[in-house]
N, C-alpha and C. Protein backbone atom coordinates (compact mmCIF):
# COMPACT_ATOMS: atom_id res chain seq x y z
N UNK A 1 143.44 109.78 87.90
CA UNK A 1 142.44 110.72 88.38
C UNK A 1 141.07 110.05 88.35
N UNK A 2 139.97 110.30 89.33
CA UNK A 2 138.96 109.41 89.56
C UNK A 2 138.14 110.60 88.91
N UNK A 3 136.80 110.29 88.17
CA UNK A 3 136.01 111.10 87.57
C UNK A 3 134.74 111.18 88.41
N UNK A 4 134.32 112.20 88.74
CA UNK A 4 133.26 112.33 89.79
C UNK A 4 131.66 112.32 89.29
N UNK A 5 130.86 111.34 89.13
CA UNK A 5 129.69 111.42 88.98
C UNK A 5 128.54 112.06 89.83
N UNK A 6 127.84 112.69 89.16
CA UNK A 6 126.89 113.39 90.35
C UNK A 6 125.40 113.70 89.43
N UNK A 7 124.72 112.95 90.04
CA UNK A 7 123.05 113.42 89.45
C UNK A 7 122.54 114.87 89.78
N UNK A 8 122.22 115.59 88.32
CA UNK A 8 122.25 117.11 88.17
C UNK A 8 121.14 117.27 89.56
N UNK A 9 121.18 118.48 89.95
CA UNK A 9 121.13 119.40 91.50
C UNK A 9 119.72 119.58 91.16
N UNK A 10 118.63 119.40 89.95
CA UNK A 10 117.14 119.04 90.17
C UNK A 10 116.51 118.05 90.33
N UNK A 11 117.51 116.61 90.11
CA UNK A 11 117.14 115.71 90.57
C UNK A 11 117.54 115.13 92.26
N UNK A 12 118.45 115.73 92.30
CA UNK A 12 118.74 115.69 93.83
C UNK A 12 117.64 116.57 94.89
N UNK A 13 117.55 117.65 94.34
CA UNK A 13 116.30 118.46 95.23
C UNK A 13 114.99 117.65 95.14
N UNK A 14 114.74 116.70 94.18
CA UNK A 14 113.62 116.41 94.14
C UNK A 14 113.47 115.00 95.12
N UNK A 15 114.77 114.44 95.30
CA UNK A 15 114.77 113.12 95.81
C UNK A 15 114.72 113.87 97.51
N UNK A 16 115.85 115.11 97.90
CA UNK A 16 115.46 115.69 98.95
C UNK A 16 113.83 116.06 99.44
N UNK A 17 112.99 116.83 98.69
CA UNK A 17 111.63 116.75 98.65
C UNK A 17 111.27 115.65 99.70
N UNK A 18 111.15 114.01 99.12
CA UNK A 18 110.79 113.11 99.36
C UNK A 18 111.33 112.66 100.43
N UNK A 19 112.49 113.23 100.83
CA UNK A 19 113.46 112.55 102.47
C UNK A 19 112.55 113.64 103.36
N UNK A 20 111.72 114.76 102.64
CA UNK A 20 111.15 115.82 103.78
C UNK A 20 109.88 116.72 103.40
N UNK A 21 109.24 115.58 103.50
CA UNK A 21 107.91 115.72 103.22
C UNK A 21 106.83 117.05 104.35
N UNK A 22 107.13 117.96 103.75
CA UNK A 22 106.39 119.16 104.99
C UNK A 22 104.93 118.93 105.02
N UNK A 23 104.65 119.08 106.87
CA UNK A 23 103.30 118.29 106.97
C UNK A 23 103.08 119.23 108.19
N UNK A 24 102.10 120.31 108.04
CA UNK A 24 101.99 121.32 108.99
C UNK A 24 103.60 121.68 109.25
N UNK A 25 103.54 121.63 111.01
CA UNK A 25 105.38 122.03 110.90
C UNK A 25 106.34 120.76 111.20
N UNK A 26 106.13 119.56 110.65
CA UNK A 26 107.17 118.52 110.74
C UNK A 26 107.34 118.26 109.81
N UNK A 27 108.53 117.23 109.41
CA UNK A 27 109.40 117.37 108.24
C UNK A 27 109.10 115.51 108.10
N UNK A 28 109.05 114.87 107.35
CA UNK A 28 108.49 113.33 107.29
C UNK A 28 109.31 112.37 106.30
N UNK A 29 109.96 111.73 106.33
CA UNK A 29 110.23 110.77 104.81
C UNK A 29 108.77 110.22 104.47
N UNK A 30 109.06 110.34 103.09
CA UNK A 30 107.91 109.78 102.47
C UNK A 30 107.57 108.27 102.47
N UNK A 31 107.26 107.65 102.92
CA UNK A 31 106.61 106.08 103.25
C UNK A 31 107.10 105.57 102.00
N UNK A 32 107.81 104.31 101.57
CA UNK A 32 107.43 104.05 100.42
C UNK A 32 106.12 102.69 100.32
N UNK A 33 105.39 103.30 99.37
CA UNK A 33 104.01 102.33 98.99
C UNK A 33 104.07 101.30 97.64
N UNK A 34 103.86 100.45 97.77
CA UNK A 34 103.73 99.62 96.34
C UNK A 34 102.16 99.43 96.91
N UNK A 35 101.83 100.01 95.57
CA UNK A 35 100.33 99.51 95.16
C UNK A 35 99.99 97.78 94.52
N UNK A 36 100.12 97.25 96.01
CA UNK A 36 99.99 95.60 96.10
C UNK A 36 98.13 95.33 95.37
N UNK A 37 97.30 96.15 95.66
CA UNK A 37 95.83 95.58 95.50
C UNK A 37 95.72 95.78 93.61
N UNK A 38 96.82 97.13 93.24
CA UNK A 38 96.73 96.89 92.03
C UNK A 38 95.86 98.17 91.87
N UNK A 39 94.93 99.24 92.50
CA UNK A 39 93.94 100.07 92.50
C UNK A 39 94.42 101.32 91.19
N UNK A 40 93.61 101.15 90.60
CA UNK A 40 93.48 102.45 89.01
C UNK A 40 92.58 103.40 89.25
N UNK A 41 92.89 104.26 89.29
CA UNK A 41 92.01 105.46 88.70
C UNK A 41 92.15 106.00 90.49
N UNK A 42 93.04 105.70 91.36
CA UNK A 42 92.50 106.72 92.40
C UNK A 42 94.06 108.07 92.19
N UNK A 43 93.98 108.57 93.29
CA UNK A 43 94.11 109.71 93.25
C UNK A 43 95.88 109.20 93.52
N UNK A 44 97.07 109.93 93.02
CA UNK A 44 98.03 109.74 92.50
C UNK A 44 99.05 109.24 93.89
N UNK A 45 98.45 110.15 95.21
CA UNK A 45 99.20 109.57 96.25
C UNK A 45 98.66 108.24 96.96
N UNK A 46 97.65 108.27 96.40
CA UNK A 46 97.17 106.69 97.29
C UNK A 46 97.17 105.60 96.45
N UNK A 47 98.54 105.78 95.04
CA UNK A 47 98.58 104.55 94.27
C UNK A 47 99.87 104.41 94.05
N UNK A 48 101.38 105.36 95.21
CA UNK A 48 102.55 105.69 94.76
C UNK A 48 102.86 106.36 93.94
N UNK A 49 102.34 107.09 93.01
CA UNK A 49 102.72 108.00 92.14
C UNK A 49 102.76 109.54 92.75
N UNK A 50 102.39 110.11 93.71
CA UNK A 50 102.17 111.31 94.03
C UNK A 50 103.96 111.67 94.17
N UNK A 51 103.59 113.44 93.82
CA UNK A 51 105.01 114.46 94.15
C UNK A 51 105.09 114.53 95.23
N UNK A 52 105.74 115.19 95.76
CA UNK A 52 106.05 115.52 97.13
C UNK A 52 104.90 116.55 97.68
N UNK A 53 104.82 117.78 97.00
CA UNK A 53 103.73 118.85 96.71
C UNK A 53 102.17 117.88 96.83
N UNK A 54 102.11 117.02 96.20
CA UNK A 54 100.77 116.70 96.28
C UNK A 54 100.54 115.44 97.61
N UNK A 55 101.64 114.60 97.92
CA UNK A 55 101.97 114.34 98.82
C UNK A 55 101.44 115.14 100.42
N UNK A 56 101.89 116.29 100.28
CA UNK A 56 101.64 116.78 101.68
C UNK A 56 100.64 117.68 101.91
N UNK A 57 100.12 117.90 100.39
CA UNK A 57 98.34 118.39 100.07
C UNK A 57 97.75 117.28 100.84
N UNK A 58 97.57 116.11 100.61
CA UNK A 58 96.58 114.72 100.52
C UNK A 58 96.75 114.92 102.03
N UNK A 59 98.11 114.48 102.63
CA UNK A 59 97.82 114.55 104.14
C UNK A 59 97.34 115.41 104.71
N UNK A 60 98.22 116.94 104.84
CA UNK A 60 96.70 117.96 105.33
C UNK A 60 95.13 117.62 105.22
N UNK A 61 94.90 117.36 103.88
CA UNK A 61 93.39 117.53 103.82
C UNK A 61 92.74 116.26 104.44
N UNK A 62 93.70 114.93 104.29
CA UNK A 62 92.75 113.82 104.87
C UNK A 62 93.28 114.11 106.58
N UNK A 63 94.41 114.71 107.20
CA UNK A 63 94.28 114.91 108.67
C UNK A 63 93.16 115.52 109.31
N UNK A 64 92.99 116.46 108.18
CA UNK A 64 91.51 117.35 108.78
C UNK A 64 90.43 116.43 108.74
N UNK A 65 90.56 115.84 107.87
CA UNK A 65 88.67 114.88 107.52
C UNK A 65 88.72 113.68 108.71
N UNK A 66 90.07 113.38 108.62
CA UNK A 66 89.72 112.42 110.07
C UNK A 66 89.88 112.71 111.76
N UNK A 67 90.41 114.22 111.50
CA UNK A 67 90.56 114.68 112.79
C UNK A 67 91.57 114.16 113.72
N UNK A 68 92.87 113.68 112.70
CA UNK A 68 93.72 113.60 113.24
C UNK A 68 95.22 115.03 113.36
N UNK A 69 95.32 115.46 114.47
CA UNK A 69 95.66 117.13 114.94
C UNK A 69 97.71 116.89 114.36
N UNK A 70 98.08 117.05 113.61
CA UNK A 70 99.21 116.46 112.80
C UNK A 70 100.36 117.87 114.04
N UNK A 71 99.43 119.05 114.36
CA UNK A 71 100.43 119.95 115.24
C UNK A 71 101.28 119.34 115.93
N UNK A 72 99.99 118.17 117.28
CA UNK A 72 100.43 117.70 117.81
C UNK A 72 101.14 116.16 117.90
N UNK A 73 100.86 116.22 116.44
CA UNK A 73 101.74 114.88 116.36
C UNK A 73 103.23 114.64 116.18
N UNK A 74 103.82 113.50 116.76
CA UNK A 74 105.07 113.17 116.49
C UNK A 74 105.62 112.99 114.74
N UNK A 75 106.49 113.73 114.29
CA UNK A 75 107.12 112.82 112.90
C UNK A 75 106.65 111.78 112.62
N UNK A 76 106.79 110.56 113.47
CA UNK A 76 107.04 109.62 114.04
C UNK A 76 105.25 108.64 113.26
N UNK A 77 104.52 109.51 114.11
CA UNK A 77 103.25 109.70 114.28
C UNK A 77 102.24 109.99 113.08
N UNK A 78 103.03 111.18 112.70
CA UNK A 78 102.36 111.54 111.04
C UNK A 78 103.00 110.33 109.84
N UNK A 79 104.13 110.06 109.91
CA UNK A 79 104.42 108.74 109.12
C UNK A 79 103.68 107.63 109.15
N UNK A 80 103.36 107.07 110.39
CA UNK A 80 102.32 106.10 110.36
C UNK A 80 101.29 106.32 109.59
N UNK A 81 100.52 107.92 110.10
CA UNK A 81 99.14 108.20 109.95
C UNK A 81 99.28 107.74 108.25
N UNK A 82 100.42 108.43 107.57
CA UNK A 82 100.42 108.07 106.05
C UNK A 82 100.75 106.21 106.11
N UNK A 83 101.37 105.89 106.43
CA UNK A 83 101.11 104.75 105.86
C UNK A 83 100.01 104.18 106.04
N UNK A 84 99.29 104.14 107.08
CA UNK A 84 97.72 103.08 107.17
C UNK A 84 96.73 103.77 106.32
N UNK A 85 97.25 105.12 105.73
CA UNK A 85 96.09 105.47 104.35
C UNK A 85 96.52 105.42 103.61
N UNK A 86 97.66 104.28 103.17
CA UNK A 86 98.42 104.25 101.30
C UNK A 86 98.75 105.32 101.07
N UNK A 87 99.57 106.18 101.44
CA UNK A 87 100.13 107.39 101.18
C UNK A 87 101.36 107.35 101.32
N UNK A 88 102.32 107.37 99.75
CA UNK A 88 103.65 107.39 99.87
C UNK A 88 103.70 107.25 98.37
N UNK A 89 105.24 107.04 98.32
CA UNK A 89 105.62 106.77 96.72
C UNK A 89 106.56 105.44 96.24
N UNK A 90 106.42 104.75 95.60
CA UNK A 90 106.56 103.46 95.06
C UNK A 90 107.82 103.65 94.11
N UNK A 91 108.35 102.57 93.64
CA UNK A 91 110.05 102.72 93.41
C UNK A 91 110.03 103.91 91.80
N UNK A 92 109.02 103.38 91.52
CA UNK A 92 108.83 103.83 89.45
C UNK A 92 108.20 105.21 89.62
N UNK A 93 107.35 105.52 90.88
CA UNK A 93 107.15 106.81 90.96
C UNK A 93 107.85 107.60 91.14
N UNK A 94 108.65 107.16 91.60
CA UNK A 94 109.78 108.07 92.64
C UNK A 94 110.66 108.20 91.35
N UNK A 95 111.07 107.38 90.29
CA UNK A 95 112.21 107.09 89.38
C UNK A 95 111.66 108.45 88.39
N UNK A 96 110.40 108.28 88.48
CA UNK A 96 109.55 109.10 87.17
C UNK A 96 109.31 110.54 87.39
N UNK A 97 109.46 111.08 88.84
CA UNK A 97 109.36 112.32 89.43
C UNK A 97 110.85 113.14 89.52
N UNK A 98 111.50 112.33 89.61
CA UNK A 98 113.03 112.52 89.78
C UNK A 98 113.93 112.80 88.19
N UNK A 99 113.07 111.74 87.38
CA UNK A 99 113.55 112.26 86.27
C UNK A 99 112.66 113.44 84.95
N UNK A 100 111.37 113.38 85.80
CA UNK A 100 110.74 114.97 85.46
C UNK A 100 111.33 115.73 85.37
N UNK A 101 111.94 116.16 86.82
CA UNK A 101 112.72 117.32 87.12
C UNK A 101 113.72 117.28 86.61
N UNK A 102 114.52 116.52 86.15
CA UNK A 102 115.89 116.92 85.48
C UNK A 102 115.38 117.48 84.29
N UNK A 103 114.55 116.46 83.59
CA UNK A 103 114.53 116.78 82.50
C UNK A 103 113.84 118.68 82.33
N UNK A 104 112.82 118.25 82.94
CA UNK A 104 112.05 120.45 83.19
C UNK A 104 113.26 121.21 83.47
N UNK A 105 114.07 120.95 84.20
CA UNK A 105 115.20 121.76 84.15
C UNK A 105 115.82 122.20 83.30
N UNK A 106 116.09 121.20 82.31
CA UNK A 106 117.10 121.36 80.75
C UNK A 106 116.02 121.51 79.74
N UNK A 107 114.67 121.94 80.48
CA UNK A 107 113.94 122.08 79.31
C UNK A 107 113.92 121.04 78.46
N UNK A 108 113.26 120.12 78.60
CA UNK A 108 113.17 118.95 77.61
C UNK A 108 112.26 118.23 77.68
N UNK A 109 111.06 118.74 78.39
CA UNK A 109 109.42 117.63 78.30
C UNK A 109 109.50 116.99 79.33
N UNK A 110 109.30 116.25 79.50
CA UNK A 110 108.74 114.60 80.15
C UNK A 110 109.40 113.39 80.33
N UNK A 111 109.73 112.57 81.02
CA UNK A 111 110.13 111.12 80.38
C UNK A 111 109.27 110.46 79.52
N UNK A 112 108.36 110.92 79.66
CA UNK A 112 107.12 109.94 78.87
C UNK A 112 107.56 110.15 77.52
N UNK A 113 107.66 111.35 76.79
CA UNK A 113 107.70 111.81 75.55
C UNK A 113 109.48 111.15 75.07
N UNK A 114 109.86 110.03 76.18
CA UNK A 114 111.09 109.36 75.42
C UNK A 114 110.94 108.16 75.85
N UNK A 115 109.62 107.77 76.59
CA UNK A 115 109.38 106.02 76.82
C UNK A 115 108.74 105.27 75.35
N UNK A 116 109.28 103.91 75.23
CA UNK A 116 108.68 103.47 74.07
C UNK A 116 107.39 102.28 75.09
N UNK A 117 106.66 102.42 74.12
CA UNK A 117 105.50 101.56 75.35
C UNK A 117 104.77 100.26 74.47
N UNK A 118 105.05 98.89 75.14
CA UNK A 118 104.40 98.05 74.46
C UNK A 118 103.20 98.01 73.69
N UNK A 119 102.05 98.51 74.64
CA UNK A 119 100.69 99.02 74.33
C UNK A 119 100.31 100.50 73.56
N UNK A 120 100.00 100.50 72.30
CA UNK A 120 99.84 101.51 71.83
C UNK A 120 98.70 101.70 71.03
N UNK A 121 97.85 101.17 71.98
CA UNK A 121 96.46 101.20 70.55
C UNK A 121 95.60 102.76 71.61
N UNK A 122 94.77 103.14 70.94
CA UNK A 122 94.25 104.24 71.42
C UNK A 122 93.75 104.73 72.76
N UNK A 123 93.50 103.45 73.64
CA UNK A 123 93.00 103.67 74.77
C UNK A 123 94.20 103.86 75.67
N UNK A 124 95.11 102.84 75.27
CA UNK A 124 96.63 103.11 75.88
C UNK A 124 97.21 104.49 76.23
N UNK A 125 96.99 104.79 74.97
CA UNK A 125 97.55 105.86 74.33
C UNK A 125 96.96 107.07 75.40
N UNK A 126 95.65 106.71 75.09
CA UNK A 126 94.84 108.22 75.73
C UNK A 126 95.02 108.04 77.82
N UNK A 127 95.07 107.09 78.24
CA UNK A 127 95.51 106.67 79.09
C UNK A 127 96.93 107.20 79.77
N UNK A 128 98.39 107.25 79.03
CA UNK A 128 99.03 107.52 79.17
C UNK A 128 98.89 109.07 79.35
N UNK A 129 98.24 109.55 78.44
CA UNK A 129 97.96 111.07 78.27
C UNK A 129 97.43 111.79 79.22
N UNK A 130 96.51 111.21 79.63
CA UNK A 130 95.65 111.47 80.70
C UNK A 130 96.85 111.55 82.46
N UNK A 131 97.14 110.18 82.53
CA UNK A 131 97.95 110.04 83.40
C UNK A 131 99.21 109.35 83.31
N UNK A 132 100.23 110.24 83.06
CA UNK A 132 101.68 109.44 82.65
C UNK A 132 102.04 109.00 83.28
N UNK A 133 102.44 109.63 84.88
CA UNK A 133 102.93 109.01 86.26
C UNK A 133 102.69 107.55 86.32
N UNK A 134 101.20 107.49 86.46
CA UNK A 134 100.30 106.10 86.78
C UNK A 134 100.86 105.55 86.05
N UNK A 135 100.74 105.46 84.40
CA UNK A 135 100.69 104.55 83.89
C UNK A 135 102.03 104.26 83.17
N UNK A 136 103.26 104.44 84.09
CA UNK A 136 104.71 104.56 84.08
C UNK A 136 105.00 103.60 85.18
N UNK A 137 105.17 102.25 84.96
CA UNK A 137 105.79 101.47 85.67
C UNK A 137 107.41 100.96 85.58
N UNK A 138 107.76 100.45 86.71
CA UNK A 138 108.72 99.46 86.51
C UNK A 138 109.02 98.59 85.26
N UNK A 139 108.20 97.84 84.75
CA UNK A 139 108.28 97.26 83.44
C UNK A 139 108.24 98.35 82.50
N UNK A 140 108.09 99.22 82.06
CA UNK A 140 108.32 100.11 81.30
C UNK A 140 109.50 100.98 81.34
N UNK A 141 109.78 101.25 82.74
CA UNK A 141 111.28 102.07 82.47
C UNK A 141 112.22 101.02 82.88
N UNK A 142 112.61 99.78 82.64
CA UNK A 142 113.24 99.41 82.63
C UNK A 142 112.80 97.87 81.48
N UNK A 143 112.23 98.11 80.54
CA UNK A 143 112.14 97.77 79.29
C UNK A 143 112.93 97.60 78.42
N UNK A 144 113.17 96.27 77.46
CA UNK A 144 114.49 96.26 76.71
C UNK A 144 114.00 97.24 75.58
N UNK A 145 112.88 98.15 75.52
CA UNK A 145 112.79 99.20 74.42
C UNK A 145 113.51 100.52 75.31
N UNK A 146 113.66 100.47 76.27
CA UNK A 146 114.00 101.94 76.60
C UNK A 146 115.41 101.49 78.20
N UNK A 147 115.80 100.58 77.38
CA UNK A 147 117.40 100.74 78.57
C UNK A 147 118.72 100.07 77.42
N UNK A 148 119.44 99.89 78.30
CA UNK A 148 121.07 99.28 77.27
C UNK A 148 121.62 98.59 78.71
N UNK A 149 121.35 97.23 78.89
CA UNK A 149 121.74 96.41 79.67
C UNK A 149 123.17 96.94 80.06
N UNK A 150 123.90 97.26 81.61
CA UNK A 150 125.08 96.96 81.47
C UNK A 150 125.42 95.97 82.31
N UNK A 151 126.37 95.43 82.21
CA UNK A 151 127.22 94.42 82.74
C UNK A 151 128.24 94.47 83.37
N UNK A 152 128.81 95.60 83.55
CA UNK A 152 130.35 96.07 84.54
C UNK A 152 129.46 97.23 84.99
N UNK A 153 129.60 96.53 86.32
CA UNK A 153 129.60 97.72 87.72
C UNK A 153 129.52 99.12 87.72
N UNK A 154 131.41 98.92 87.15
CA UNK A 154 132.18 100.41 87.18
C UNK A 154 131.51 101.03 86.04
N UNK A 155 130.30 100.75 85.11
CA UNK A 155 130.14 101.60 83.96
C UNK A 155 128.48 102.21 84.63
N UNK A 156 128.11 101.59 85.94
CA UNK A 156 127.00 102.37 86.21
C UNK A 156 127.00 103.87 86.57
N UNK A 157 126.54 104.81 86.02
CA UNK A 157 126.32 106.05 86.56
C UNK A 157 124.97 107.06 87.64
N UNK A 158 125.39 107.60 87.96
CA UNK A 158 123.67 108.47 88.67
C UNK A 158 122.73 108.48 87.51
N UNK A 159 121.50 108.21 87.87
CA UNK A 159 120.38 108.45 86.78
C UNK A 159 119.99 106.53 85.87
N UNK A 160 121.31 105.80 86.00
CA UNK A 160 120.65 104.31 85.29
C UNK A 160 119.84 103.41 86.60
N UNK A 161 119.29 103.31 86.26
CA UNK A 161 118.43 102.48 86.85
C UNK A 161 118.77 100.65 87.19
N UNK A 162 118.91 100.58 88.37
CA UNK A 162 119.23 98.67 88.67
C UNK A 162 117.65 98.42 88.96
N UNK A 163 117.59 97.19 88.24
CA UNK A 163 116.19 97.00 88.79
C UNK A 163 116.69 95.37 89.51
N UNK A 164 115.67 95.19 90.49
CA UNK A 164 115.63 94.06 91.24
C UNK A 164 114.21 93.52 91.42
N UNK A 165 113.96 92.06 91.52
CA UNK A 165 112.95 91.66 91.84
C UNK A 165 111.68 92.45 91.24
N UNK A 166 111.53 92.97 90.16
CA UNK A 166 110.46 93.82 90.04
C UNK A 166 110.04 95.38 90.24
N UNK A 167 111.65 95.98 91.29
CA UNK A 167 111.29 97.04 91.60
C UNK A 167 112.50 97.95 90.90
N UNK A 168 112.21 98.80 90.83
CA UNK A 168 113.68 100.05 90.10
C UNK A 168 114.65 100.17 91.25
């Protein structure tokens, strides 16, 4: 008998979210962005960390400021418009939003409140606090403080994380 793995139905809605990003009345995948320049302190979708929800806040409000009419735009069209303004979500954002929601589901906090973090002196600290998303990378969730290497294939499940080249 084959045993059926399946990542619980709030982390799946949340990864759905992101395949359909609502933008006036079109439906969008979310761009993915790596924040290549490295930029801190801006606003959560123009550094890969944004939800889906705040995601399709940012575009409304910057379509209006630049007067680009998203009614009449193609899918197609509004995807671009997000990518040439850094608007999307990056591999560790996406890993860290996805496992929010499971966890809010079962009632259980945060990922943060089960990451162990190299840096822990006060500014770190208050940093993290301030903004967990942000300051939740790739090197951190996939840290030899917070994973268990596996080595057979067949023992990967929904929810472990492969990382490659740097990215989750």
């Amino acid at each position: 008998m084959i045993t059926k793995y399946v990542l619980p139905e709030a982390g799946i809605n949340t990864i759905n979210d992101y395949e359909s990003i609502e933008v006036g009345n079109k439906k969008v995948v979310a761009p993915y962005y790596m924040n290549k320049r490295k930029l801190k302190g801006g606003l959560r979708v123009m550094i890969g960390k944004g939800s889906p929800d705040e995601i399709e806040r940012e575009v409304m409000v910057l379509a209006q400021v630049k007067g680009f009419d998203i009614d009449k735009a193609e899918p197609s069209e509004v995807r671009k418009f997000m990518q040439d303004r850094d608007i999307g979500i990056d591999c560790s954002g996406f890993v860290v939003h996805v496992l929010n929601a499971i966890l809010k589901d079962k009632k259980m906090g945060s990922i943060d409140a089960y990451l162990q973090y190299n840096q822990n002196g006060i500014v770190s600290r208050l940093r993290r606090l301030l903004r967990p998303v942000e300051n939740t990378g790739a090197n951190v969730l996939t840290g030899i403080n917070n994973c268990n290497e596996i080595k057979d294939i067949n023992q990967v499940r929904p929810g472990n994380l492969i990382r490659s080249k740097g990215k989750v």
